[in-house]
Each structure stands twice: as structure tokens, then as C-alpha cells.
Protein backbone atom coordinates (compact mmCIF):
# COMPACT_ATOMS: atom_id res chain seq x y z
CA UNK A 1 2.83 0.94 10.57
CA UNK A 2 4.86 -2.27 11.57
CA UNK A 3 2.68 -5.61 12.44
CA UNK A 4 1.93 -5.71 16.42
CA UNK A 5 1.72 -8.74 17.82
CA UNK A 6 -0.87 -9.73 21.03
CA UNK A 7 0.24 -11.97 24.02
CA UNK A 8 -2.77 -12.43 26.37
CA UNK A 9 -2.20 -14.09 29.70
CA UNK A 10 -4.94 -17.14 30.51
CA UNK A 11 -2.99 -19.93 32.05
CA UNK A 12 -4.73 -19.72 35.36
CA UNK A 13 -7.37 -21.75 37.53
CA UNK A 14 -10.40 -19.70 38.55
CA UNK A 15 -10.43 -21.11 42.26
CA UNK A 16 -11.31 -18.17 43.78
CA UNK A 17 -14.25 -17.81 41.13
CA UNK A 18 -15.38 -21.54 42.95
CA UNK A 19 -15.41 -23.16 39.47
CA UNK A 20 -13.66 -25.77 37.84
CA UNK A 21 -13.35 -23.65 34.53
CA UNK A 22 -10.11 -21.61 33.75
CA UNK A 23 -10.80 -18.30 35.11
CA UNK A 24 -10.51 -16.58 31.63
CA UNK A 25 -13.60 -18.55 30.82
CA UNK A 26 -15.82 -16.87 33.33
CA UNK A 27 -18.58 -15.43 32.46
CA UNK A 28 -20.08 -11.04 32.04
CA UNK A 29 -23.01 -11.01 30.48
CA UNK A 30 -22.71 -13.98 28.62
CA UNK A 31 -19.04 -13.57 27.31
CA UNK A 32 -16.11 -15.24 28.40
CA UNK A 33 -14.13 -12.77 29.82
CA UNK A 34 -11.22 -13.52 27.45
CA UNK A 35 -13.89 -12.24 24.57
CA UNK A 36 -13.36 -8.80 25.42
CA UNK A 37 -9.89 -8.90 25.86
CA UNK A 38 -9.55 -10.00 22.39
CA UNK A 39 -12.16 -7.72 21.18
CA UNK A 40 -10.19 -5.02 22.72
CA UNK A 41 -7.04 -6.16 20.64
CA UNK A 42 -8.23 -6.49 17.40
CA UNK A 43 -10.18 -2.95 17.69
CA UNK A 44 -6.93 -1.55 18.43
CA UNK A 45 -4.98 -3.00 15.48
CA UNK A 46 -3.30 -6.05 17.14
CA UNK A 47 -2.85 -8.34 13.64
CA UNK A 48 -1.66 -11.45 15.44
CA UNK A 49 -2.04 -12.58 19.09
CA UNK A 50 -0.79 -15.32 20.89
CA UNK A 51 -2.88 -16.56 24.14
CA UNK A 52 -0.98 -18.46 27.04
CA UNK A 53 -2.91 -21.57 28.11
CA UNK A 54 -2.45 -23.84 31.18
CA UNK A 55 -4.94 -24.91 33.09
CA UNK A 56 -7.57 -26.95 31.27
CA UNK A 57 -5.99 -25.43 28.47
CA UNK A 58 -8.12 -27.59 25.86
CA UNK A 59 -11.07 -25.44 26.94
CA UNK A 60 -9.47 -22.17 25.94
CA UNK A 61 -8.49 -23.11 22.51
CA UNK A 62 -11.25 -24.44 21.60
CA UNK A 63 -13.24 -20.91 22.88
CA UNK A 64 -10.98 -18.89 20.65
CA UNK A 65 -10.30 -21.50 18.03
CA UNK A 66 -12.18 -19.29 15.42
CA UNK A 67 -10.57 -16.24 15.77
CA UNK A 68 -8.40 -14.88 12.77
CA UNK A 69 -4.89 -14.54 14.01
CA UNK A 70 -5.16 -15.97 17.32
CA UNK A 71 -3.29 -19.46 18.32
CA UNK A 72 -2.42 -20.80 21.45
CA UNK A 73 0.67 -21.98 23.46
CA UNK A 74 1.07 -24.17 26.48
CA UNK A 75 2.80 -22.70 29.71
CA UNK A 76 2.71 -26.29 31.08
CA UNK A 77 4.27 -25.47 34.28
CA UNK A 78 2.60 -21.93 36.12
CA UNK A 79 5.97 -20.65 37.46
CA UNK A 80 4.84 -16.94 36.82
CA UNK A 81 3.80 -14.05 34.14
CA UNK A 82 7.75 -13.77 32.98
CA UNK A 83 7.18 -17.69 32.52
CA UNK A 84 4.30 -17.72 30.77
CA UNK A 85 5.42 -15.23 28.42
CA UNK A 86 8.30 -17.32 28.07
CA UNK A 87 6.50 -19.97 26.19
CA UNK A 88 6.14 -17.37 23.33
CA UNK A 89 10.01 -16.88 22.89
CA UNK A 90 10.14 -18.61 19.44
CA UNK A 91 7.27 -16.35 17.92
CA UNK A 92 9.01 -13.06 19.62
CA UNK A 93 12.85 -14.16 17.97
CA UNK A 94 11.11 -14.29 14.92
CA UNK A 95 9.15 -10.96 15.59
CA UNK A 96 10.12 -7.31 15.04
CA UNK A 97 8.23 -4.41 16.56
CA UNK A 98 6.05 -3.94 19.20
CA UNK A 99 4.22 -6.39 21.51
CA UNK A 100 1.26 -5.97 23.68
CA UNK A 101 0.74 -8.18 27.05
CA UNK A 102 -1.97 -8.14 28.61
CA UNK A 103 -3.77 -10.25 31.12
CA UNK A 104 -6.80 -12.34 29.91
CA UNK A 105 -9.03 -11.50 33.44
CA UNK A 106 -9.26 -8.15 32.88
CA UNK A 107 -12.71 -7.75 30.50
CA UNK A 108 -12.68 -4.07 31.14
CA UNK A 109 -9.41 -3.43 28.79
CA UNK A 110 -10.05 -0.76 26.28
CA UNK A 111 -8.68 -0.51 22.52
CA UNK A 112 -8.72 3.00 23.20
CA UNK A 113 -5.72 2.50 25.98
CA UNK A 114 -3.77 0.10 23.91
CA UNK A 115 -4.04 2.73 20.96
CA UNK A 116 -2.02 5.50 22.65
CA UNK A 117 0.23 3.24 23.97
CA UNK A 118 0.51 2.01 20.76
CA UNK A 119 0.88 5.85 19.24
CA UNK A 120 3.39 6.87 21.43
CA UNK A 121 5.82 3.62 21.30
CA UNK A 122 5.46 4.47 17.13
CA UNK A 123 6.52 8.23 18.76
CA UNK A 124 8.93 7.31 20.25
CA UNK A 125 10.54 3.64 20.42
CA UNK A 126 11.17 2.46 23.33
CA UNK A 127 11.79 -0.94 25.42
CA UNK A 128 8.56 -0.72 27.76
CA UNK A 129 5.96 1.33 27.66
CA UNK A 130 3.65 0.35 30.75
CA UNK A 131 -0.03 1.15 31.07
CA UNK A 132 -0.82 2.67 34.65
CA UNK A 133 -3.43 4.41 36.26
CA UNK A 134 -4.26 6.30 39.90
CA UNK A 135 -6.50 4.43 42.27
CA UNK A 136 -7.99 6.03 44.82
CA UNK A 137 -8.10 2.44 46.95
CA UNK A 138 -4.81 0.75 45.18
CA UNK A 139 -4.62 -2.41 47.91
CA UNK A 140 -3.68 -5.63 46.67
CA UNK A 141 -1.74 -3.75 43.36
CA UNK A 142 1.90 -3.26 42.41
CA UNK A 143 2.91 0.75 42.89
CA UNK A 144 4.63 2.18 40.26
CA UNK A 145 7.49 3.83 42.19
CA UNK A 146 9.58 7.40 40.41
CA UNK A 147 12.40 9.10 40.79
CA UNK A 148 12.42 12.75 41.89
CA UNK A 149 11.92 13.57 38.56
CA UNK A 150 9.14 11.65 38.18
CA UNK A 151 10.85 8.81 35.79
CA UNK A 152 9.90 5.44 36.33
CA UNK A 153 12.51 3.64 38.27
CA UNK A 154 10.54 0.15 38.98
CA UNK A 155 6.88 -1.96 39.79
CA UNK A 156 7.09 -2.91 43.89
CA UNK A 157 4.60 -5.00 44.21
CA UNK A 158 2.57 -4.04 47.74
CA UNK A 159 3.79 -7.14 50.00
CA UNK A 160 7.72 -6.01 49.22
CA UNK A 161 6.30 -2.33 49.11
CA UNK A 162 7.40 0.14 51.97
CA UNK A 163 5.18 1.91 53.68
CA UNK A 164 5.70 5.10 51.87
CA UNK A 165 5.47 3.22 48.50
CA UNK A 166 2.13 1.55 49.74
CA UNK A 167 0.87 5.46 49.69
CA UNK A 168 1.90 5.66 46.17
CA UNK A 169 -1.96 5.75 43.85
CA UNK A 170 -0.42 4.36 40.71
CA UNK A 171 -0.77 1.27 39.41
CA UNK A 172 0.20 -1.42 37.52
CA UNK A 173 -2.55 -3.08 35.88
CA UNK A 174 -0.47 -5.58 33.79
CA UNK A 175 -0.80 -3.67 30.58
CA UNK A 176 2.45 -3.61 28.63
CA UNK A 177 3.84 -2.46 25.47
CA UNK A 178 7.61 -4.04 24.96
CA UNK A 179 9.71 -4.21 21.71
CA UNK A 180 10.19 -7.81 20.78
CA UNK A 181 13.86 -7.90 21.23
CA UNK A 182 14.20 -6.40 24.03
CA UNK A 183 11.22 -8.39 25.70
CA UNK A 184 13.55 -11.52 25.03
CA UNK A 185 16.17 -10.05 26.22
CA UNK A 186 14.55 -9.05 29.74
CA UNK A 187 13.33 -12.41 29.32
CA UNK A 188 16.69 -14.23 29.11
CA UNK A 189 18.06 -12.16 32.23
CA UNK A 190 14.58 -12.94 34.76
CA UNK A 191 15.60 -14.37 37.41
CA UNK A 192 12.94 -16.06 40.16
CA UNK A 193 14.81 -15.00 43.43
CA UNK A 194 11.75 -14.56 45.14
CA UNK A 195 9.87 -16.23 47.65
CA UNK A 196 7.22 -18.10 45.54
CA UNK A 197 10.56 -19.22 43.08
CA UNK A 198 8.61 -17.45 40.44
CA UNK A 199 9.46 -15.30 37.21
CA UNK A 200 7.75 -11.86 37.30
CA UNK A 201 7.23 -10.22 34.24
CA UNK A 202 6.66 -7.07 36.20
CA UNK A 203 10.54 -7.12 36.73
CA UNK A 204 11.59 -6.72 33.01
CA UNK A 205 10.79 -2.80 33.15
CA UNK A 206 13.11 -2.45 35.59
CA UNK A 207 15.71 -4.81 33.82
CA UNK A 208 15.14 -2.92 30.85
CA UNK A 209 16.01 0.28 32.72
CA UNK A 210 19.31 -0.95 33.74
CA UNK A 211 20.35 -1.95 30.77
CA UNK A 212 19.69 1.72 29.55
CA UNK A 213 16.89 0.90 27.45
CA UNK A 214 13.95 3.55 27.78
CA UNK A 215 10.90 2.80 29.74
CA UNK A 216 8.18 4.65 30.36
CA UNK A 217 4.77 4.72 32.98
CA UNK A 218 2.25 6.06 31.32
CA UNK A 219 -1.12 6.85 32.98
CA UNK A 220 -3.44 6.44 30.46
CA UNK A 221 -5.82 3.70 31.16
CA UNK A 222 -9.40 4.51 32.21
CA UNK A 223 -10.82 4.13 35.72
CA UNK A 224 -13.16 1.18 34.46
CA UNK A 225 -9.49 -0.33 33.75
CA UNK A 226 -9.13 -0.88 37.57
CA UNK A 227 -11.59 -3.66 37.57
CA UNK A 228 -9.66 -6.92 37.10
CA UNK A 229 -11.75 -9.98 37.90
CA UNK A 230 -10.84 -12.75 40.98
CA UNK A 231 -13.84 -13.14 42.59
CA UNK A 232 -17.43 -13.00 41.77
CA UNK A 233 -17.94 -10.25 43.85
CA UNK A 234 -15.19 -8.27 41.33
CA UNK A 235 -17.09 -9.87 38.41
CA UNK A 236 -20.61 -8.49 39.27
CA UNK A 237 -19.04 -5.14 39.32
CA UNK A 238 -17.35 -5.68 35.78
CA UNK A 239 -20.42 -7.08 34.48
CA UNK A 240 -22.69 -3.58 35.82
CA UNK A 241 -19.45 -1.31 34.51
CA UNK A 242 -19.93 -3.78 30.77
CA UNK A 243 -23.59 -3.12 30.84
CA UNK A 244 -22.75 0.70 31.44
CA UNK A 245 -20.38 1.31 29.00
CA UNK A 246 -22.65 -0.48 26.28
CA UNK A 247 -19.88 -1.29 24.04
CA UNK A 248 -21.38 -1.90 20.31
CA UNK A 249 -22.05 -5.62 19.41
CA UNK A 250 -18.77 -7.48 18.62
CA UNK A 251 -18.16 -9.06 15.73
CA UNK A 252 -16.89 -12.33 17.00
CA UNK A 253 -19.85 -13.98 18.30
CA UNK A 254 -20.59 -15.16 21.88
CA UNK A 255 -19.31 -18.88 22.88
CA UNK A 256 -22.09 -21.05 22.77
């Protein structure tokens, strides 16, 4: 099986946490939150991983400073996800195979998920391969919006979202599997023609698509999956869904 390489998303502030630390260094049960998220990677057979800092950035490396196969790079600027994964174009041109993004808030990720993504991009290759799942509540998310046939056609996110899209229940939960080349090449052609002037990796499915490239939604994440973290009321609940699940003792240690 070809290497896979990790990008994890922690460039942001946790203001709406009301602290001063990166958010990605908030703490469940004692853990950073970017602990599981790493956890999560190397269970599922991520070899390499690179993890997007920004804010306070200094912080974050030195919290996963002794992790095999992890380094760092500096989105210095936060003009976005597609920007931030930007900053790792040099490791991607010199990558081939798959590549997993995911977001560094989300504690609740599961190597389990990232594994069947991972099995069916080996499948079948493809130039996306996104991570969804149906939410009974799915406010505040991008919809993953079909065709008739039920093929993926593109991420709305809800504020563009019509209101017959806003009844769609599946989500993205920024959980991506991309091939290398093609990520740089969705990467090359992102354009921020948006209202925050911002470059959205949820757009390179849907550039992908057009270029004829196959890309898939696949609903396989688990409900606890829904629980990304932005507020301490949302990181309560993903601390009582951590204690529930009882994962078995990592073997990276807490940070001190």
C-alpha cells in the first residue's frame, strides 16, 4: 500500500473558546484536542502528517514536537482552508498517493472513518473522496448537494445554500481524501471570489468534478463525528461523547 500522507488544519484562534490559546490546544479530558486527531491518524495508517499552524503557532509545535512523522508549517496569513493547505504545496509536488485533510478541532475523528475512506480510494482511485454524514439538526454546516442520480455535484455551504438545499441532512464535516496531484491542481485553480476574499478548500471537489476527475460523497463517518468543537458548550459535549466511547490509552502521552 502506497505512503499516505496527513494534513491537519490548526491555524486558528480559539476566541469563541474565550482563551488566548490556539483553539486546537483546548482541552477534553486533559488532551489537547489536536491529540486525538493525530491519534486518529496514525491508528489509521497515516505515515507522515503535516499540521498547519498560525496563530500562536510556537505553541502547537512545540505540543506535537515529539511525534514521529509529524512537522509543522506556517499559514502566516489565515485567508482560508484552500490557503492553509496551500502552505503544504512543496511536500504535496513531491508526494504521490493519497492525502488526508482533516480539521484539527474535531477530537471526535475516528481511524475507523479514515480507514474506509482510505480502502475505497485504494478501490478505486479517485480525485476526492469526501467524508459525510446525515444530521438530523445540520445548521451552521455545508450540504452536500446531488444530482438526480444521487452523484455528488458540489459542498453549498448553508449561508449561499437555497432553501431547498438547507433541507438537505448531509454534511460536510471537513474530512477529505484527495490524490496529491490533483489536490495541487484544484489548488492552483482556487479562486477567493467570495465575500470574505477567502480560498475554500471545500470548492476543490467541485473543481475536481469539472475537470472530469472522479469525486465521490461518501457517508461513512459516525454520528459522534458531528461534534466539532467552537465553543465550550460543544466541548463539554465532546468531552461526555470521549468519556463514552472510552477509547484505549494512547500511546503518545498527554501534554504536560
Amino acid at each position: 500500500m502506497k505512503e499516505t500522507l496527513g494534513i491537519v488544519l490548526a491555524a486558528g484562534m480559539g476566541t469563541r473558546m474565550r482563551t488566548d490559546l490556539p483553539k486546537v490546544l483546548c482541552r477534553a479530558n486533559g488532551r489537547p484536542l489536536i491529540d486525538y486527531v493525530l491519534d486518529a491518524l496514525a491508528e489509521a495508517g497515516v505515515t507522515r502528517t503535516i499540521v498547519v499552524v498560525g496563530y500562536r503557532g510556537d505553541l502547537v509545535r512545540a505540543a506535537v514536537s515529539e511525534r514521529r512523522g509529524v512537522e509543522c508549517v506556517e499559514q502566516s496569513e489565515r485567508l482560508g482552508t484552500g490557503h492553509a493547505v496551500k502552505m503544504c504545496r512543496q511536500r504535496l509536488e513531491a508526494f504521490s498517493g493519497p492525502v488526508v485533510v482533516v480539521a484539527g478541532d474535531s477530537p471526535l475523528i475516528q481511524a475507523d472513518s479514515i480507514r474506509e475512506l482510505l480502502d475505497a480510494f485504494h478501490q478505486t482511485p479517485s480525485g476526492c473522496l469526501l467524508g459525510t454524514l446525515h444530521k438530523t439538526n445540520p445548521a451552521g454546516l455545508g450540504r452536500i448537494v446531488r444530482d438526480a442520480a444521487g452523484r455528488f455535484q458540489a459542498i453549498v455551504e448553508e449561508r449561499d445554500a437555497t432553501d431547498e438545499q438547507r433541507l438537505v441532512t448531509e454534511v460536510n464535516m471537513s474530512t477529505y481524501v484527495f490524490d496529491a496531484a490533483q489536490l495541487v491542481i484544484a489548488l492552483d485553480l482556487l479562486r477567493n471570489e467570495n465575500r470574505q476574499r477567502e480560498y475554500y478548500l471545500t470548492d476543490c471537489p467541485a473543481i475536481l468534478l469539472r475537470r472530469g476527475e472522479r469525486v465521490e460523497a461518501l457517508p461513512v463517518l459516525r454520528p459522534c463525528e458531528a461534534l466539532s468543537v467552537n465553543t465550550p458548550e460543544e466541548l463539554a459535549l465532546a468531552e461526555a461523547e470521549l468519556r463514552r466511547l472510552a477509547p484505549p490509552h494512547s500511546a503518545f502521552p498527554a501534554t504536560p
